[in-house]
Protein backbone atom coordinates (compact mmCIF):
# COMPACT_ATOMS: atom_id res chain seq x y z
CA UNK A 1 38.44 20.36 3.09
CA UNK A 2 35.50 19.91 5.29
CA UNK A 3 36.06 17.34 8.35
CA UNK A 4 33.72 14.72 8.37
CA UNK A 5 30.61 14.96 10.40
CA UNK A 6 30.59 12.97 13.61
CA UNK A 7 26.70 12.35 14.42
CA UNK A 8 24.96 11.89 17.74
CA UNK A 9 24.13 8.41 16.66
CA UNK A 10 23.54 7.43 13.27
CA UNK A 11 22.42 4.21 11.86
CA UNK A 12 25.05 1.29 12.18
CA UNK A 13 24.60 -1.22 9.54
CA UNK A 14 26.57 -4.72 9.29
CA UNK A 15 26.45 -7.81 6.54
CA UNK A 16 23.05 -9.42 8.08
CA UNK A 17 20.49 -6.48 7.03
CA UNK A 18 21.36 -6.79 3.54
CA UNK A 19 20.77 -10.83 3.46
CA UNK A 20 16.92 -10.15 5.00
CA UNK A 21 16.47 -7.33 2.78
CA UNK A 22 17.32 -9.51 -0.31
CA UNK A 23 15.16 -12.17 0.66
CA UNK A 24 12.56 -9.62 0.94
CA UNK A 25 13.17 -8.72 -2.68
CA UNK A 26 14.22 -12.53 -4.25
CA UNK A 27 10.60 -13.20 -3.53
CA UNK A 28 8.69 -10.00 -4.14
CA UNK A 29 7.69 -9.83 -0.82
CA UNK A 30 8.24 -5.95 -0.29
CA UNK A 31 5.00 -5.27 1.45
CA UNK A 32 2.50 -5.80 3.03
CA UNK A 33 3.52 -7.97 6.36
CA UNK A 34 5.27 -10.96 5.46
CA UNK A 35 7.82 -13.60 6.49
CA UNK A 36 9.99 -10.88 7.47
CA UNK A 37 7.61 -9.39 9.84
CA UNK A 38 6.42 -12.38 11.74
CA UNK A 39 10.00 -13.80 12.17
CA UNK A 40 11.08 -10.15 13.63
CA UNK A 41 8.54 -10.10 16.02
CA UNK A 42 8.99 -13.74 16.97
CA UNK A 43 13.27 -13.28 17.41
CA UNK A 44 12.53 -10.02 19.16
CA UNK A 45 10.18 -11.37 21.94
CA UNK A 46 12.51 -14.14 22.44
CA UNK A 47 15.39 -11.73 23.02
CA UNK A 48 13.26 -9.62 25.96
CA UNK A 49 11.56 -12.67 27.15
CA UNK A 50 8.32 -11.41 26.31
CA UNK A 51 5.23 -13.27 25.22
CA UNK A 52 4.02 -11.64 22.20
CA UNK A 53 4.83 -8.71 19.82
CA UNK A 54 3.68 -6.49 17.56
CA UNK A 55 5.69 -4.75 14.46
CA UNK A 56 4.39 -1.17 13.58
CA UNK A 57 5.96 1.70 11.76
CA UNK A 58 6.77 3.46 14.92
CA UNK A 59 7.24 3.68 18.71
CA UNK A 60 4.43 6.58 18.93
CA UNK A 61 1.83 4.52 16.99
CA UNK A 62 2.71 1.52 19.41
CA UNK A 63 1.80 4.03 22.52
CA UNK A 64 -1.54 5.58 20.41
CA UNK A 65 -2.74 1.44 20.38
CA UNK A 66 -1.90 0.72 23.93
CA UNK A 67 -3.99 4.11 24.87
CA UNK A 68 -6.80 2.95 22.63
CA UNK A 69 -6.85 -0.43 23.81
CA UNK A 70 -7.03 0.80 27.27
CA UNK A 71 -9.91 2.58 26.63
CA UNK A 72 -8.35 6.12 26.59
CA UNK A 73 -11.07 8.82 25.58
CA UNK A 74 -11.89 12.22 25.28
CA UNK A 75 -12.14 13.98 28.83
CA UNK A 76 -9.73 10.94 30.58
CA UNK A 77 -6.53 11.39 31.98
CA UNK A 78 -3.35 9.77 31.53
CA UNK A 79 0.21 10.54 33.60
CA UNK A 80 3.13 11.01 31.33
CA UNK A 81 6.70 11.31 32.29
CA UNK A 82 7.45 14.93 31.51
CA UNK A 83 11.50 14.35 30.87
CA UNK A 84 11.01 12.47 27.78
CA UNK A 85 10.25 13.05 23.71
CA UNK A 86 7.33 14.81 22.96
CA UNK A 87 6.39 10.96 20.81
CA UNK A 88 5.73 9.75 24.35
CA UNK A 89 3.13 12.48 25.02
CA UNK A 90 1.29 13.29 21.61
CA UNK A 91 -0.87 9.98 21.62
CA UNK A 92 -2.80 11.01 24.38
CA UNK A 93 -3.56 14.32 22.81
CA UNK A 94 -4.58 11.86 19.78
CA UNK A 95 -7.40 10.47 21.98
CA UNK A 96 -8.31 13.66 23.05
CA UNK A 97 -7.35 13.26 26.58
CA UNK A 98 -5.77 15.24 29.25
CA UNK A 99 -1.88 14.62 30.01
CA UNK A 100 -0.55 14.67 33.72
CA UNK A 101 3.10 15.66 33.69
CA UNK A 102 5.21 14.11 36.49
CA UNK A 103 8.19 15.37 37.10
CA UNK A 104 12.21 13.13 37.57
CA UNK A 105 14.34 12.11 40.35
CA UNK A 106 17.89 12.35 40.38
CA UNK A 107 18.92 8.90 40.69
CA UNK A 108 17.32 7.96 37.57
CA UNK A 109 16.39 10.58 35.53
CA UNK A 110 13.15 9.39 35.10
CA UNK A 111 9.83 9.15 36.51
CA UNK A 112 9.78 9.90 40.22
CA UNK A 113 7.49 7.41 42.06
CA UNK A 114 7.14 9.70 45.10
CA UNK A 115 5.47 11.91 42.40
CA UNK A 116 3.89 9.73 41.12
CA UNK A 117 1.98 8.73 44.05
CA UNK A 118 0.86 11.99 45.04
CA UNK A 119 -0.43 12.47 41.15
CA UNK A 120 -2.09 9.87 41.35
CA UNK A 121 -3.98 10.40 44.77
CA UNK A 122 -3.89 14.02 43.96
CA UNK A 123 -6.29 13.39 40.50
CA UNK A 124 -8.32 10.86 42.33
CA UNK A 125 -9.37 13.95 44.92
CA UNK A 126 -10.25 16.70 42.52
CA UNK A 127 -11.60 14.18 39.52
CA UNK A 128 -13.09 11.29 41.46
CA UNK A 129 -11.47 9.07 38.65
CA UNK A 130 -7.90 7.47 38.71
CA UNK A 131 -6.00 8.03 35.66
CA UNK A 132 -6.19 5.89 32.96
CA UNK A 133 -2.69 5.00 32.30
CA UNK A 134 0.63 5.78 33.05
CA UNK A 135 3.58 6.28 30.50
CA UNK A 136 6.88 5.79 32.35
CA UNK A 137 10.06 6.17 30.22
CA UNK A 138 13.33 4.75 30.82
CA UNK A 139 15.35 7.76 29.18
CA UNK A 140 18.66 7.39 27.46
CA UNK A 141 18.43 4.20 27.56
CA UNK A 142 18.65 3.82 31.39
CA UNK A 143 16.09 2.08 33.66
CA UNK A 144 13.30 3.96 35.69
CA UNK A 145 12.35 3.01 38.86
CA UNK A 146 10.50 0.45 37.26
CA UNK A 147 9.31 -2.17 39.95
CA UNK A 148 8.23 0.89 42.63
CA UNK A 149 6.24 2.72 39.42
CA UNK A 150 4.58 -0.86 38.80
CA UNK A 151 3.71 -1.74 42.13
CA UNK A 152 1.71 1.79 42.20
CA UNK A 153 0.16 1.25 38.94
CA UNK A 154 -0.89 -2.02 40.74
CA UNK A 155 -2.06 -0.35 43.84
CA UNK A 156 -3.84 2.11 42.16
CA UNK A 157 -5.35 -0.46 39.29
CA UNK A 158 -4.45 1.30 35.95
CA UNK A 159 -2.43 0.61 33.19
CA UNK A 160 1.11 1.09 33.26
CA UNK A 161 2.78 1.66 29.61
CA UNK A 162 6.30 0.80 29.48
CA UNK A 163 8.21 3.21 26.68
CA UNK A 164 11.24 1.44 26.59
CA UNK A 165 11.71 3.27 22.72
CA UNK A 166 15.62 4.53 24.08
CA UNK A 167 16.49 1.07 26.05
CA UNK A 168 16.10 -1.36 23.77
CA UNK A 169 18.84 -4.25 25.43
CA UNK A 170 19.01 -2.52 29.20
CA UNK A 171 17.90 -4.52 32.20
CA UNK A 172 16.44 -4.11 35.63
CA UNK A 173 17.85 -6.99 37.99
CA UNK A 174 18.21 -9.62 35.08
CA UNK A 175 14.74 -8.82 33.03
CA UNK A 176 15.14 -6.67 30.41
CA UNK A 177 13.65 -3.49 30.16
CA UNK A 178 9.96 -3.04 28.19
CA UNK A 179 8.64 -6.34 29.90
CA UNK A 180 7.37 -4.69 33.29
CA UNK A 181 4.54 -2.81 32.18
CA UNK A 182 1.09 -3.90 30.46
CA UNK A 183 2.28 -2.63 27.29
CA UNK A 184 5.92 -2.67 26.64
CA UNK A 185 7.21 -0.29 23.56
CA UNK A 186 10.21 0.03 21.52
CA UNK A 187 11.46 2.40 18.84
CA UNK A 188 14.00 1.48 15.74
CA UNK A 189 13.93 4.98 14.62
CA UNK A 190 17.17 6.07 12.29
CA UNK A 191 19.07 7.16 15.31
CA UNK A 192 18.28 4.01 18.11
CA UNK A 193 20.43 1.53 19.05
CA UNK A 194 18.21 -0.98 16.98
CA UNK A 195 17.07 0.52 13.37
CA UNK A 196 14.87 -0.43 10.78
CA UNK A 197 14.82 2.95 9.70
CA UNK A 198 11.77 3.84 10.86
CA UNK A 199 9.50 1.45 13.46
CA UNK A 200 8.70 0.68 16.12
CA UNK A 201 6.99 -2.60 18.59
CA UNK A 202 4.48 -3.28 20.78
CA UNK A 203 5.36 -6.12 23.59
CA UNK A 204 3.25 -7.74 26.09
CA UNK A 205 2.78 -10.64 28.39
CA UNK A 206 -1.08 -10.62 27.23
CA UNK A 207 -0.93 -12.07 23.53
CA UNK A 208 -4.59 -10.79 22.74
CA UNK A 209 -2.86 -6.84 22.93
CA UNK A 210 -0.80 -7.52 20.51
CA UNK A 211 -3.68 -9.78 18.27
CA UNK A 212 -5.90 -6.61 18.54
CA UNK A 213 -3.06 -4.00 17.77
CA UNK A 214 -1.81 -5.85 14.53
CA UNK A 215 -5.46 -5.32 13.90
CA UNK A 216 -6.17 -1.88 14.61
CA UNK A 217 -2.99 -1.50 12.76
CA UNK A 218 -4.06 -3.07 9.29
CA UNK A 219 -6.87 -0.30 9.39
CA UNK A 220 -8.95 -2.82 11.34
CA UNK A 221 -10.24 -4.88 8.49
CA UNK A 222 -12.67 -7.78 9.06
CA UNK A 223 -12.38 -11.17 7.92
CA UNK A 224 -14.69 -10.93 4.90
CA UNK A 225 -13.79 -11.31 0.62
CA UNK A 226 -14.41 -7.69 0.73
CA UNK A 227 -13.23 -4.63 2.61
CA UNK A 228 -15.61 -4.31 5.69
CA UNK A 229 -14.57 -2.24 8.95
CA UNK A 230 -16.98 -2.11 11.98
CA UNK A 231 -13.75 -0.84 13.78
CA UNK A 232 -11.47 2.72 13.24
CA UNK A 233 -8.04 1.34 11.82
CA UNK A 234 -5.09 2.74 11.58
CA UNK A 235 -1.86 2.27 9.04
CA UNK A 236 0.60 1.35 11.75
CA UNK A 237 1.93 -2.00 10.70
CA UNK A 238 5.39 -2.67 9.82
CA UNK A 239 6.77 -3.48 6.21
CA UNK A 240 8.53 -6.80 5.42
CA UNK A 241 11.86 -4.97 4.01
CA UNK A 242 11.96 -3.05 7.58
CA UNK A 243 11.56 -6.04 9.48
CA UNK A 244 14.40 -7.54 7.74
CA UNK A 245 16.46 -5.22 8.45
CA UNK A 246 15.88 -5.31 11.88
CA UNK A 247 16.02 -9.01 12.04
CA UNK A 248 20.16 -8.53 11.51
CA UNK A 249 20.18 -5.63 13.76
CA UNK A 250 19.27 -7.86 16.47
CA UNK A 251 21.76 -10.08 15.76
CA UNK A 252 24.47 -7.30 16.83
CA UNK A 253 23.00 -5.70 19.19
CA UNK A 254 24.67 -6.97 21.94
CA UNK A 255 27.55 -5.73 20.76
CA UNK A 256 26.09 -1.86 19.78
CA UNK A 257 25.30 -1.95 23.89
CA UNK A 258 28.97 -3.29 24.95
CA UNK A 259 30.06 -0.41 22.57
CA UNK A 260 27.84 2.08 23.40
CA UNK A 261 28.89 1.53 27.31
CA UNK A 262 32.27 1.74 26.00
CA UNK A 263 31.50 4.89 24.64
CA UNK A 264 30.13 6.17 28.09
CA UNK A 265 33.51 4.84 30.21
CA UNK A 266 35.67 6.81 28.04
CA UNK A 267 33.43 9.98 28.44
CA UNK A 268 33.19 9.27 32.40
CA UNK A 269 36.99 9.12 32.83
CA UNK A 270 37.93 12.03 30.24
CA UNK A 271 35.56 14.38 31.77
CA UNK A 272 35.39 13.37 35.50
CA UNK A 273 35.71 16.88 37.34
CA UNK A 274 35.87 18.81 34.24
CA UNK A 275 32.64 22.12 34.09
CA UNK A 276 31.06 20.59 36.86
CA UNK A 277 30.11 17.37 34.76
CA UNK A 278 27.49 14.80 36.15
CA UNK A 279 26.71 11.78 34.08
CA UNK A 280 23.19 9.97 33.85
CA UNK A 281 23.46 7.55 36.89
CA UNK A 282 23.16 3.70 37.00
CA UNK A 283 20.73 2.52 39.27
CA UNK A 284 21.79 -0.54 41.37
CA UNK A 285 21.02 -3.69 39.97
CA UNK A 286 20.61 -2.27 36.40
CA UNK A 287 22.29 -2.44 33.01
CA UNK A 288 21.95 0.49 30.74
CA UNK A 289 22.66 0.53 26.86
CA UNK A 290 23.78 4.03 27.04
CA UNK A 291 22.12 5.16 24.11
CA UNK A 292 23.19 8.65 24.00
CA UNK A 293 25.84 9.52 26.89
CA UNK A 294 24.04 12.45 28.85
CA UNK A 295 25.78 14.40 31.09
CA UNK A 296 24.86 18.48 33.44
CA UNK A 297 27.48 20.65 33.56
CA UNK A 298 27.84 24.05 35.22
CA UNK A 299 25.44 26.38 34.32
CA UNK A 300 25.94 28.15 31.20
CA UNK A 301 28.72 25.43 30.02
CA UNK A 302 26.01 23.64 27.83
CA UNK A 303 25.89 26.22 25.34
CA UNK A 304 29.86 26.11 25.41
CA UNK A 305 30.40 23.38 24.85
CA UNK A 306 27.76 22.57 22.09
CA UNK A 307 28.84 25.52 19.95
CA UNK A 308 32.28 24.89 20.38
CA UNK A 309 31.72 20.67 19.06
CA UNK A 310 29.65 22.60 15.90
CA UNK A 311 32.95 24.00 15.09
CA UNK A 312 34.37 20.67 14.47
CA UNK A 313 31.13 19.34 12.61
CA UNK A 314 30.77 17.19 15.83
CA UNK A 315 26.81 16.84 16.87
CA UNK A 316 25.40 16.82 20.45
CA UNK A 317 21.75 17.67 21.63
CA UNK A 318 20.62 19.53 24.64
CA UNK A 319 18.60 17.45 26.70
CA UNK A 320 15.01 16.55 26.38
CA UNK A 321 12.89 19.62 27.01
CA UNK A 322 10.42 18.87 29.57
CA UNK A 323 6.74 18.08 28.14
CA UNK A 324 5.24 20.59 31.06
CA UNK A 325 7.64 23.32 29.37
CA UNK A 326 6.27 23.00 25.58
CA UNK A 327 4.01 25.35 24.50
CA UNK A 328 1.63 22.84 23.32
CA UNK A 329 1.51 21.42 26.91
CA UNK A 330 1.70 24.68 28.77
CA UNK A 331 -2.15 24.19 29.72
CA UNK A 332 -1.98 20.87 31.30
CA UNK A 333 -1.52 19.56 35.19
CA UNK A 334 2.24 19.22 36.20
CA UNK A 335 3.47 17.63 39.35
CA UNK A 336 7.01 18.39 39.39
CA UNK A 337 9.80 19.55 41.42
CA UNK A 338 12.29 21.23 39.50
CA UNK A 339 14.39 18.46 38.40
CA UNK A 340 14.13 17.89 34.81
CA UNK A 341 13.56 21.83 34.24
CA UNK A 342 17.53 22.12 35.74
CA UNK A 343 18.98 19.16 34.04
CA UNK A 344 17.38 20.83 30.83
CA UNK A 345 19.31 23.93 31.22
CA UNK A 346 22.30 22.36 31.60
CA UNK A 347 22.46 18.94 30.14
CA UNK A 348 23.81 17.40 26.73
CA UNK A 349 23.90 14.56 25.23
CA UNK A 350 27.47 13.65 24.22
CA UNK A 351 27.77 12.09 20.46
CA UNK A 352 27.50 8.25 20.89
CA UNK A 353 27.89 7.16 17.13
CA UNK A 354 29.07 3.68 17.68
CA UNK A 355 31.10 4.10 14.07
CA UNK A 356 33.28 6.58 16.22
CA UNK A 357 36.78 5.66 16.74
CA UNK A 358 38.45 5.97 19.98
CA UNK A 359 40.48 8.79 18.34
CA UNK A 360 37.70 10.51 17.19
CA UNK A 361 36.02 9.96 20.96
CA UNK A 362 39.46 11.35 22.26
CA UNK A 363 39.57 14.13 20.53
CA UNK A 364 35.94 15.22 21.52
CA UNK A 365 36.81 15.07 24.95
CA UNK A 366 40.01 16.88 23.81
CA UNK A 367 37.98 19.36 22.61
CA UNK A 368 35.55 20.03 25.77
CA UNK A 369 37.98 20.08 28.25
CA UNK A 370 40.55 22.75 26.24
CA UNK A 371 37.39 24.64 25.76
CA UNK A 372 36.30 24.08 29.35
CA UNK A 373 39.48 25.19 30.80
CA UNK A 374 39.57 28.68 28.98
């Protein structure tokens, strides 16, 4: 008999998602928009704090809008974190712009604001034009550097875009995460903390972003009886089932984070000092939701350990292969240091299913440290 699989992080339904979902279909309402939507959007900026939202079918589209709406064109350039998803890079090559990679720090993971700066000032000397927009990620789920990166977006006037699509409930001295940038964005893909299956949000301070992105995302239709567009649209916008479903997602959220740190305690004790393993560190003054547990190991104990889990239909994921390493990106400017390239090579991400039990989670680590000790 085949054991049953035990995902990286599946989707974790409760009782709620079912009551939107029907209301959705009591009154017919399946799609387009509806009260589904607007009430998602409204519950969702209340939970970050932010001022206004909008729902669209994914976290990428939400970054393509924010480009657009800066003004992103063909020829421009636009700073990416390289450690991150290749959905946080492939909207600029949408506009037919130029990424700039910039490379991670260690205390963070993420976006290095050292490197940043000298990108920055770097482009402005061989371009004569600052880049139009930074994308800053807070990976796993755990916080950038976030006030230093937005203090030299500041300095530098351009547009800071906040992908906050793995960090959805994580906080940076109180505020949570996706409401420090011009654009904030967030992800319910299948395998996020949040799901609505597939989705995604736009947040921001400035409500006439997200006016202008609902929008662009309706394919831009004017307010006339008949269909007239004197704007390029897009079909990014949310359906009303989705939105119910995330509507009782974020009513357990807070618990998926409290479990998903759970997760990452017992992981941090069962491992400590086992192959050399490092876990994805906590900035001071943060909160992570510890999306996916991430942890470097000794070289060559990666592949180890990831073939040995696929023994026990138990999924994990090398890290995030750094954008300046893809073939599709091979081409384009890369300020980095080595970092993510070496936490590549050796890191995993740890299965974080929050439908795991702790037996299941002890027998994982079982598993890697008998396997780690041969």
């Amino acid at each position: 008999m085949e054991r049953r699989k035990i995902w990286l992080s599946s989707p974790h339904i409760g009782n709620e998602e079912q009551k939107f979902v029907k209301e959705a279909f009591d009154s017919n309402w399946i799609a387009p928009l509806g009260p589904n939507v607007d009430a998602f959007e409204k519950e969702m900026c209340g939970y970050l704090g932010s001022g206004s939202a909008a729902a669209l079918s994914s976290g990428t589209a939400a970054i393509h809008l924010a480009l657009i709406m800066t003004g992103v064109k063909a020829g421009d350039e636009v700073i990416c974190q390289s450690f991150t998803f290749s959905g946080s890079a492939n909207p600029i090559a949408y506009q037919q712009a130029q990424p700039v990679f910039v490379d991670s720090e260690e205390e963070s993971w993420n976006m290095s604001p050292e490197l940043l700066e000298k990108a920055i000032t770097d482009r402005k000397d061989k371009t004569g034009k600052t880049p139009k927009a930074v994308i800053a990620v807070h990976l796993y789920g755990q916080s950038a550097k976030i006030e230093e990166i937005a203090e030299i977006c500041r300095h530098h006037k351009t547009v800071l875009v906040e992908d906050a699509a793995e960090a959805l409930g994580a906080e940076y001295k109180g505020k949570k995460l996706g409401t420090f940038g011009d654009f904030g964005i967030l992800s319910f893909n299948g395998n996020k903390i949040l799901t609505t299956s597939g989705g995604g949000m736009m947040v921001s301070d400035n409500e006439e972003f997200c006016r202008k992105a609902k929008f662009l995302s309706t394919q831009a239709r004017d307010d006339a009886p008949h269909y007239e567009h004197t704007h390029i649209g897009y079909n990014y916008r949310m359906s009303n089932v989705l939105a119910g479903i995330g509507r009782g997602q974020l009513r357990v959220l807070d618990m998926r984070v409290k479990r998903k740190r759970e997760i990452f305690e017992l992981y941090h004790n069962g491992l400590a000092g086992i192959g050399g393993a490092v876990f994805q560190p906590e900035l001071e003054g943060t909160r992570g939701n510890r999306w996916l547990t991430a942890a470097v190991f000794d070289p060559g104990k990666r592949e180890e350990i990831r073939y040995e889990l696929l023994k026990y239909n138990i999924e994990s994921r090398p890290l995030w292969k750094p954008m300046h390493l893809q073939p599709v990106f091979k081409d384009c400017v890369n300020y980095s240091d080595g970092t993510s390239e070496r936490m590549f090579r050796d890191g995993l991400c740890l299965p974080s299913d929050t439908k795991m039990t702790d037996g299941e989670l002890g027998e994982i680590i079982s598993i890697i440290r008998d396997k780690l000790k041969t």
